[in-house]
N, C-alpha and C. Protein backbone atom coordinates (compact mmCIF):
# COMPACT_ATOMS: atom_id res chain seq x y z
N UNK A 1 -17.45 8.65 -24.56
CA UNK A 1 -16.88 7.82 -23.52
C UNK A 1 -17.96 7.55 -22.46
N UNK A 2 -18.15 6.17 -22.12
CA UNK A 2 -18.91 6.25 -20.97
C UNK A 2 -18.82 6.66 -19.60
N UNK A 3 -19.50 7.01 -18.84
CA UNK A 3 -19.17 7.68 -17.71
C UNK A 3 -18.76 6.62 -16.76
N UNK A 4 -17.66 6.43 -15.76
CA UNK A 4 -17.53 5.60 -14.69
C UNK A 4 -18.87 5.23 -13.73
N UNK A 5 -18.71 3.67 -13.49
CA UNK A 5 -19.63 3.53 -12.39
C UNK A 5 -18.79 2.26 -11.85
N UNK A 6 -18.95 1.28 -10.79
CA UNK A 6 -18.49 0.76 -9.96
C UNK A 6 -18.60 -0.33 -10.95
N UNK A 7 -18.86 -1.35 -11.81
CA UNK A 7 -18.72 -1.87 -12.57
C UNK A 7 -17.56 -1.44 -14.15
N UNK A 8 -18.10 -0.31 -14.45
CA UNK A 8 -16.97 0.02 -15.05
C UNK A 8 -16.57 1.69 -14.21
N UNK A 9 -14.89 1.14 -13.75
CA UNK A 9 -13.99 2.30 -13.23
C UNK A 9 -13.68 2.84 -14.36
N UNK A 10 -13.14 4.12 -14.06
CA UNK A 10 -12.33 4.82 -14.83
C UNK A 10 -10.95 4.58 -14.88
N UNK A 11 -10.10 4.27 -16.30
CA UNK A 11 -8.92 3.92 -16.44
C UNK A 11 -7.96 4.49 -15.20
N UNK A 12 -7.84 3.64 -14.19
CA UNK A 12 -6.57 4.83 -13.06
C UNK A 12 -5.68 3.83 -12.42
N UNK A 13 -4.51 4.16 -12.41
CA UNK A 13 -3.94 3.27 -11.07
C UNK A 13 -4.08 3.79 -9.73
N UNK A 14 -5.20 4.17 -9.60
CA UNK A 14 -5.56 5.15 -7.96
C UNK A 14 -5.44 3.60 -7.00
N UNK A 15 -5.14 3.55 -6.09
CA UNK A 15 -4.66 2.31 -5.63
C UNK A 15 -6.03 1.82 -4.40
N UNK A 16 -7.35 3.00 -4.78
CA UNK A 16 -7.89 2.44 -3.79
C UNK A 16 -9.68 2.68 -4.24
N UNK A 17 -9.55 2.30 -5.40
CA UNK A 17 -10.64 1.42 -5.76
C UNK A 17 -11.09 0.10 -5.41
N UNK A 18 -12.36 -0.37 -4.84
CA UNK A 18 -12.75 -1.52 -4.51
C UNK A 18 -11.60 -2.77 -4.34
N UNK A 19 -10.80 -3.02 -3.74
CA UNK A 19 -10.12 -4.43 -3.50
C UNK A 19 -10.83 -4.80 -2.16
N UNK A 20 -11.39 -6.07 -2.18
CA UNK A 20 -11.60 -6.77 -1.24
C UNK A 20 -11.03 -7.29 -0.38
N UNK A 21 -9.85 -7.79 -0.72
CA UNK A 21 -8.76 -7.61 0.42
C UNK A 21 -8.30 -6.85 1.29
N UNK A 22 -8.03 -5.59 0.61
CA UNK A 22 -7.89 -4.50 1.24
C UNK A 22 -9.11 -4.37 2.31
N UNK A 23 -10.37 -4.41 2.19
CA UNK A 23 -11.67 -3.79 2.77
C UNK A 23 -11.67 -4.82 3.93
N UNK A 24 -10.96 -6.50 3.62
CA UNK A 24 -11.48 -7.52 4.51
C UNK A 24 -10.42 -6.79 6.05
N UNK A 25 -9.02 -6.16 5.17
CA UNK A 25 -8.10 -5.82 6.59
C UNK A 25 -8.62 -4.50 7.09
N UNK A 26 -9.03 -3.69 6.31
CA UNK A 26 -9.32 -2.55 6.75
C UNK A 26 -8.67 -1.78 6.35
N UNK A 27 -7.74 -2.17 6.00
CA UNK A 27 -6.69 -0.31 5.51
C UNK A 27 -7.53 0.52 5.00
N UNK A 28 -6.88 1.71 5.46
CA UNK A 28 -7.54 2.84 4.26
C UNK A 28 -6.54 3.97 4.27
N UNK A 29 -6.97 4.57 3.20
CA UNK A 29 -5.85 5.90 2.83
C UNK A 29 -5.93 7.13 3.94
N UNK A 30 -5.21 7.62 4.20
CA UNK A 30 -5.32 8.78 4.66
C UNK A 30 -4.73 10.09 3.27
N UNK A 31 -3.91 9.88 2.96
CA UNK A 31 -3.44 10.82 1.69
C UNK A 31 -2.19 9.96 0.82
N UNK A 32 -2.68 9.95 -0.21
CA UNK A 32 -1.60 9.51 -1.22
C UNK A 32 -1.37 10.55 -2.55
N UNK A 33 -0.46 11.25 -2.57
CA UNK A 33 0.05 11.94 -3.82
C UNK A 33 1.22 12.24 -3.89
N UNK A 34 1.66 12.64 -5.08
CA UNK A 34 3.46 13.53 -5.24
C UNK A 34 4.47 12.04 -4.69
N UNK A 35 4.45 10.77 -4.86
CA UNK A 35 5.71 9.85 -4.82
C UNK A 35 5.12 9.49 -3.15
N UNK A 36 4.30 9.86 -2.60
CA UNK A 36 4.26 9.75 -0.67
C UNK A 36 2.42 9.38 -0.66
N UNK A 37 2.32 8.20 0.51
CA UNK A 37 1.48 8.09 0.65
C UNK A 37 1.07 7.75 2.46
N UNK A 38 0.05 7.78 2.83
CA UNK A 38 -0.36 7.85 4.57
C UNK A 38 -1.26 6.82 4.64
N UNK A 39 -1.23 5.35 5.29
CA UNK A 39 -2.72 4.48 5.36
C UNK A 39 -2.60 4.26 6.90
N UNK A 40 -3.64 3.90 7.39
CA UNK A 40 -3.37 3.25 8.23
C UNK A 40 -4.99 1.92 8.66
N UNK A 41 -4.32 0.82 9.77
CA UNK A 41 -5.44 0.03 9.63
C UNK A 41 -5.48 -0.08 11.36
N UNK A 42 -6.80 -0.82 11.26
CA UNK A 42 -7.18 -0.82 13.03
C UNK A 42 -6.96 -2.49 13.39
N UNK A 43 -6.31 -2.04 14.69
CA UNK A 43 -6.25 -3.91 15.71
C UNK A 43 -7.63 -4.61 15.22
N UNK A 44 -7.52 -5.68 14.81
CA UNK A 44 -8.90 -6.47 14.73
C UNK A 44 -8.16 -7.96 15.55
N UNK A 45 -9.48 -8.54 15.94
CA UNK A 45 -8.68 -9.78 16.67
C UNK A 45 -8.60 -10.88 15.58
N UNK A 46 -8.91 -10.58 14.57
CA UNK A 46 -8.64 -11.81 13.75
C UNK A 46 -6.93 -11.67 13.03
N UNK A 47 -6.66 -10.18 13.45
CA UNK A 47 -5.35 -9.68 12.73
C UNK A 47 -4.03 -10.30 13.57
N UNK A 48 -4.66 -11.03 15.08
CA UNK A 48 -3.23 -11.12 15.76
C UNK A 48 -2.41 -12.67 15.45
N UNK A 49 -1.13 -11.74 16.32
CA UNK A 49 -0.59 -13.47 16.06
C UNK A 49 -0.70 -14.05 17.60
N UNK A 50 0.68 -15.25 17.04
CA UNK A 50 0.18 -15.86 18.71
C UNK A 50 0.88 -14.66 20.21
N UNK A 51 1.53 -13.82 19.94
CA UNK A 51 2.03 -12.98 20.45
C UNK A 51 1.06 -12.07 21.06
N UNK A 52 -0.16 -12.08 20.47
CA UNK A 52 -1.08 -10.78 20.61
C UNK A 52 -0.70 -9.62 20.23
N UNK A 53 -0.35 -9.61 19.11
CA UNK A 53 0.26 -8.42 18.35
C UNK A 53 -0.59 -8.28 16.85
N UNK A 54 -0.11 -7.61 16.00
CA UNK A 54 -0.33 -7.63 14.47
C UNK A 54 0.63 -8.62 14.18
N UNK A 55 0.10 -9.71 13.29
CA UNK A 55 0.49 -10.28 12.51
C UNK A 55 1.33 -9.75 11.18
N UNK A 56 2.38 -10.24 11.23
CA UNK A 56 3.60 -9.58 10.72
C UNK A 56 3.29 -9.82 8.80
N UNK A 57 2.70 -10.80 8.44
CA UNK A 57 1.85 -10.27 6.99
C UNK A 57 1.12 -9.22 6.83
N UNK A 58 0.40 -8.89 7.68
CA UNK A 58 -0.72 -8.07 8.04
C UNK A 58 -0.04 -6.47 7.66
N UNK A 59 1.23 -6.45 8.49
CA UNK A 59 1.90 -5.69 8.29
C UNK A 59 2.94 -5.31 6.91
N UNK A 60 3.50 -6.60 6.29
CA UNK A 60 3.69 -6.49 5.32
C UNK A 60 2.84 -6.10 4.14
N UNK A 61 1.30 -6.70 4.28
CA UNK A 61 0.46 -6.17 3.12
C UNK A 61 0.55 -4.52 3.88
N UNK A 62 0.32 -4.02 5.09
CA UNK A 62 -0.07 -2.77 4.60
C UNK A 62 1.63 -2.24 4.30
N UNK A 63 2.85 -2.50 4.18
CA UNK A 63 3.49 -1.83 3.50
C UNK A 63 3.69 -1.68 2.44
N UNK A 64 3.43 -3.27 1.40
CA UNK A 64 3.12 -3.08 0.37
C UNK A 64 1.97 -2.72 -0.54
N UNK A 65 1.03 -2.31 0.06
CA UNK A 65 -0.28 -1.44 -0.59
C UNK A 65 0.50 -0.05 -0.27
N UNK A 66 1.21 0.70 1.15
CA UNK A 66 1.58 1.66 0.85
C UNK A 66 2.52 2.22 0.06
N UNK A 67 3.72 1.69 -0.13
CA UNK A 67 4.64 1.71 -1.17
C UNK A 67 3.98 1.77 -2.08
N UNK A 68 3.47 0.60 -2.70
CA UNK A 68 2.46 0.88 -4.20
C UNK A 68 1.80 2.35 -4.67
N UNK A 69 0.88 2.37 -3.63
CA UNK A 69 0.55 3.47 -3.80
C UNK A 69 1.27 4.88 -3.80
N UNK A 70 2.47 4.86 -3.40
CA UNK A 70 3.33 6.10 -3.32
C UNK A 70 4.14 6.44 -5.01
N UNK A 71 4.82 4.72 -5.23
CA UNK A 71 4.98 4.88 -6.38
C UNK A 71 3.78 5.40 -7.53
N UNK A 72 2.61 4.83 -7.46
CA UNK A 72 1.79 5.13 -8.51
C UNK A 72 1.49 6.48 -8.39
N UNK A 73 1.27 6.95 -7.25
CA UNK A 73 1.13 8.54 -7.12
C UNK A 73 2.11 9.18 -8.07
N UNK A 74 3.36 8.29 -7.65
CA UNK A 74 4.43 8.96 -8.36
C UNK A 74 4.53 9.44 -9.63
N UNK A 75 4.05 8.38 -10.20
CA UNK A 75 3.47 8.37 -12.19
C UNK A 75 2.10 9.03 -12.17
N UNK A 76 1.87 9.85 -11.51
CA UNK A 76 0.40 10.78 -11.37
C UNK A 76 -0.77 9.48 -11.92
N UNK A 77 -0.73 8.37 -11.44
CA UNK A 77 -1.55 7.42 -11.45
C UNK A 77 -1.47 7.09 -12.94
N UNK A 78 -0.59 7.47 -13.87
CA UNK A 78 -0.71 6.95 -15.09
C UNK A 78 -0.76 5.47 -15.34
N UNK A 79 -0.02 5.18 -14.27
CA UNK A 79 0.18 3.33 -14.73
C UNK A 79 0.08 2.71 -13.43
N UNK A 80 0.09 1.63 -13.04
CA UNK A 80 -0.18 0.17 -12.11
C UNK A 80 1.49 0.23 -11.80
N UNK A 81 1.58 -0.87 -11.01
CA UNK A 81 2.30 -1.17 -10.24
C UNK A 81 2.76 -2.94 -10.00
N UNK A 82 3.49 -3.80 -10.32
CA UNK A 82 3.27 -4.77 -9.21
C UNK A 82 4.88 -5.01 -8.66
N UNK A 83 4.67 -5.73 -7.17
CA UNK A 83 5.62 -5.55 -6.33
C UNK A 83 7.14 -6.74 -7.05
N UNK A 84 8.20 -5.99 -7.22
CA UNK A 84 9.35 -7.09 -7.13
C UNK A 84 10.05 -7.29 -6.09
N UNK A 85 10.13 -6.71 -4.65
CA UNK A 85 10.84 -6.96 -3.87
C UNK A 85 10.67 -6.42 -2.53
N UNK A 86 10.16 -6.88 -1.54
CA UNK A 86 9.84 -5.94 0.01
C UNK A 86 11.13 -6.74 0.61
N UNK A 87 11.91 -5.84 1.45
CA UNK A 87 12.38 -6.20 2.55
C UNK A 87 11.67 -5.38 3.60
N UNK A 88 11.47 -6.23 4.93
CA UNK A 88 10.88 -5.68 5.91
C UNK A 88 11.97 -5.89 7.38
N UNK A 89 11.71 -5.22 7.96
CA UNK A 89 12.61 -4.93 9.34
C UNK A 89 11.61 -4.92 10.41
N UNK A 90 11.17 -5.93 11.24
CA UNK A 90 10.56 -6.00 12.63
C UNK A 90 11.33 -5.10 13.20
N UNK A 91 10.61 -4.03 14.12
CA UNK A 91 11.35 -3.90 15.53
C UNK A 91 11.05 -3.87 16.84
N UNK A 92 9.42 -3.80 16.78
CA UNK A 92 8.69 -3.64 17.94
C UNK A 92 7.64 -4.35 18.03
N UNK A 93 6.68 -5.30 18.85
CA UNK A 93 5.19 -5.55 18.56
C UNK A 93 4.58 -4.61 18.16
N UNK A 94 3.15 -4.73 17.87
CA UNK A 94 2.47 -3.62 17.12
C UNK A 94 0.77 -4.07 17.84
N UNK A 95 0.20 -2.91 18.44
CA UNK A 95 -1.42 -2.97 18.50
C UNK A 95 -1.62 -1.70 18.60
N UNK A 96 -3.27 -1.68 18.65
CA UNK A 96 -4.16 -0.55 17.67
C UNK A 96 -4.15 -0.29 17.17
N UNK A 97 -4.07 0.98 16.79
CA UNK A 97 -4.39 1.88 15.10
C UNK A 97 -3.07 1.91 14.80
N UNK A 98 -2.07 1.72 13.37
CA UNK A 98 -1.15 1.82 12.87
C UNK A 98 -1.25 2.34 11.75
N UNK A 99 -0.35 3.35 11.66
CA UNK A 99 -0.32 4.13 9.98
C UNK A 99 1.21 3.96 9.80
N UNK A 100 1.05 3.58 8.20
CA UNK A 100 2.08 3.08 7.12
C UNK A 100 2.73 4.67 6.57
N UNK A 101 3.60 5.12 6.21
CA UNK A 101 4.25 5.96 5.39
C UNK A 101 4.83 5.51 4.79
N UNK A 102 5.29 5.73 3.34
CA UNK A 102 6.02 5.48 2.16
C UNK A 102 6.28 6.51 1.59
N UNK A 103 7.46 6.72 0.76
CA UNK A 103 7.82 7.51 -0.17
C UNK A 103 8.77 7.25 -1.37
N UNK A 104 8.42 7.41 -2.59
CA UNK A 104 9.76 7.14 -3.52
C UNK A 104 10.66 7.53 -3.27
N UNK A 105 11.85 7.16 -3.64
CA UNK A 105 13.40 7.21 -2.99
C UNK A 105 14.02 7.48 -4.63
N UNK A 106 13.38 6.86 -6.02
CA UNK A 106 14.50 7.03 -6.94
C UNK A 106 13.75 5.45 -7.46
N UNK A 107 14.07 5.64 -9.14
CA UNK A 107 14.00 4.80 -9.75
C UNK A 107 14.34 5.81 -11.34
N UNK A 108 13.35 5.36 -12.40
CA UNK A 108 13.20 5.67 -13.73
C UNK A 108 12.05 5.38 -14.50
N UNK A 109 11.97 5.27 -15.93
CA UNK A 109 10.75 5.17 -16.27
C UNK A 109 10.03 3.57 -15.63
N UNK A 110 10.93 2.41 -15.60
CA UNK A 110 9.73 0.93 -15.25
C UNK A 110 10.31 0.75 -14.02
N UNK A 111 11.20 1.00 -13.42
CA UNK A 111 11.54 0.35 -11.83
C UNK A 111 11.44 1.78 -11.00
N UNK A 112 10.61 1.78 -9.78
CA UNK A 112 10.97 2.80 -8.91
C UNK A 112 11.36 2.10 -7.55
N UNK A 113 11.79 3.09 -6.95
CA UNK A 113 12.18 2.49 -5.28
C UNK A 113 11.40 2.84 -4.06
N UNK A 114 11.11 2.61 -3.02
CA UNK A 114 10.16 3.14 -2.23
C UNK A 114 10.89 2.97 -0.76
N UNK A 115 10.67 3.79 0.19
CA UNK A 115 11.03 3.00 1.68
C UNK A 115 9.57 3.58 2.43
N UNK A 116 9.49 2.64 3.23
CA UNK A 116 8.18 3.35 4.18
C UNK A 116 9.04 2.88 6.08
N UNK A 117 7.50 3.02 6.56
CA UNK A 117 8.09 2.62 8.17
C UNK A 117 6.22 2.91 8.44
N UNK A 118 6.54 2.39 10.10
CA UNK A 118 4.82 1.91 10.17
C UNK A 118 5.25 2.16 11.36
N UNK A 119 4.25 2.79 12.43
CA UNK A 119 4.13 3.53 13.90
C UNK A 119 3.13 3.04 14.22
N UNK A 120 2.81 3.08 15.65
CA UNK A 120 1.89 2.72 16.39
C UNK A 120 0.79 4.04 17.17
N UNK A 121 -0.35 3.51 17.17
CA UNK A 121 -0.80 5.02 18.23
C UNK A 121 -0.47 5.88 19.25
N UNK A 122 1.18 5.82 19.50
CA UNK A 122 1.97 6.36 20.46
C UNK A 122 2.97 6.71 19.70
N UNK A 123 2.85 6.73 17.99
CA UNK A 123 4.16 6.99 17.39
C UNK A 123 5.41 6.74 17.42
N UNK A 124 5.29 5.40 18.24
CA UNK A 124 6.32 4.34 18.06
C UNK A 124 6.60 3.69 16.95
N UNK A 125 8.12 3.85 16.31
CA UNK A 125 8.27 2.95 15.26
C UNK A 125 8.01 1.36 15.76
N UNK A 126 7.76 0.58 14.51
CA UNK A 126 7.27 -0.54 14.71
C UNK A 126 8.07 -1.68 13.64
N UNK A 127 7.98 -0.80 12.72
CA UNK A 127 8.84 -1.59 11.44
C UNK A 127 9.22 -0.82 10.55
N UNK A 128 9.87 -1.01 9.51
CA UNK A 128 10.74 -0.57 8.48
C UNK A 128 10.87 -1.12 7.09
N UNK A 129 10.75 -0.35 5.94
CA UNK A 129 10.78 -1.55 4.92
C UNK A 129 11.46 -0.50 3.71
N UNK A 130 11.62 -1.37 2.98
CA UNK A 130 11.87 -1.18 1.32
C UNK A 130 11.71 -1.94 0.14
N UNK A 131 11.60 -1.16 -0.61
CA UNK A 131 11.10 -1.96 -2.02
C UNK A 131 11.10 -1.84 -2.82
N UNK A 132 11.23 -2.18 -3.99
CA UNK A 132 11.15 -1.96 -5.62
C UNK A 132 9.65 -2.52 -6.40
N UNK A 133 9.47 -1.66 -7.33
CA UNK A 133 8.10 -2.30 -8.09
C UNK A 133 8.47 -1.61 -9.68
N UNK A 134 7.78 -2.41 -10.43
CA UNK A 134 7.89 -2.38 -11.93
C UNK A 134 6.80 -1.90 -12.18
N UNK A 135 6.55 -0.52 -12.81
CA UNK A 135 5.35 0.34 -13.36
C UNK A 135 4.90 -0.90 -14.83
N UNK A 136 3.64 -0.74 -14.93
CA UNK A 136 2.99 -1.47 -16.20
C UNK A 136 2.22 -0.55 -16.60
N UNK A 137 1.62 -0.71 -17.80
CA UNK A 137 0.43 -0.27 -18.19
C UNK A 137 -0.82 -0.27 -17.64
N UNK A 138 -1.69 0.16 -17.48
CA UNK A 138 -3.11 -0.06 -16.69
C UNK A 138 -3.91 -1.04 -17.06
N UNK A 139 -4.12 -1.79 -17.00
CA UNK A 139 -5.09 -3.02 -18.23
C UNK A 139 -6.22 -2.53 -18.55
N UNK A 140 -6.90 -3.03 -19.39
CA UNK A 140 -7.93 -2.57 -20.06
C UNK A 140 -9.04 -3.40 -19.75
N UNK A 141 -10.20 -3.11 -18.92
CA UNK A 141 -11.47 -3.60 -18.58
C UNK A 141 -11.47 -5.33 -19.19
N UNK A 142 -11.11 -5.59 -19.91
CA UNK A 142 -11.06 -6.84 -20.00
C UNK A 142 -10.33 -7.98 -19.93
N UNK A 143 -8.37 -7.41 -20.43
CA UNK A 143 -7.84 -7.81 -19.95
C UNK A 143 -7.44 -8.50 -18.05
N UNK A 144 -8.18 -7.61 -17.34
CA UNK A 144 -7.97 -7.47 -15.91
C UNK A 144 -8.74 -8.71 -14.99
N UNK A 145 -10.10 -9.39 -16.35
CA UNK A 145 -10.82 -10.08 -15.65
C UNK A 145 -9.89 -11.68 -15.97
């Protein structure tokens, strides 16, 4: 077997291998394992809305990278993930540093469930969400391109 390098990864659904998207917002993990995962991302001024807040996509991607990642933890990274359904719940504006929590709630072998919530650097809730995602197979280095 060849050894991993940044061109070729190692087969994983670890949810935080190279995405560029991810890197352009900033998220990053703080801990993801066992169905539960911790990210959080920093105020950037390109992130606000007209409110001067986080932009409420902004916020939705980081719930759905965290969910994702909670579920895939869940399957000890055996398999991928993609999203069928976020509901999200505004409740507060949102600036500076914000960390996402998620955790599986229940599913089975291809659908799991997730809820998270997202705080502010005063540990103010901020939002609320839930979601469902359909486990897949991992693709195979070529399929993926």
């Amino acid at each position: 077997m060849d050894s991993p390098t940044r061109s070729n990864p190692p087969r994983t659904a670890y949810p935080f291998l190279p995405v560029p998207f991810l890197e352009l917002l900033g998220i990053k993990p703080i801990h993801v394992a066992n169905g539960k995962a911790n990210l959080t991302i920093e105020m950037q001024p390109q992130l606000r809305n007209l409110y001067d807040g986080v932009h409420g996509g902004v916020l939705m991607t980081l719930f759905d990278v965290a969910m994702a990642s909670a579920a895939v933890s869940h399957a000890d990274f055996r398999n991928t993930v993609v999203t069928l359904n976020i509901s999200v719940n505004f409740l507060a504006p949102s600036n500076g540093k914000l960390t996402a929590s998620a955790e599986v709630t229940g599913g089975g072998k291809s659908i799991v469930f997730c809820d998270g919530h997202i705080v502010d650097c005063e540990g103010k809730l901020v939002a609320t969400a839930l979601g469902s995602f359909k486990y897949l197979q991992i693709p195979d280095d070529n399929s993926a391109r």
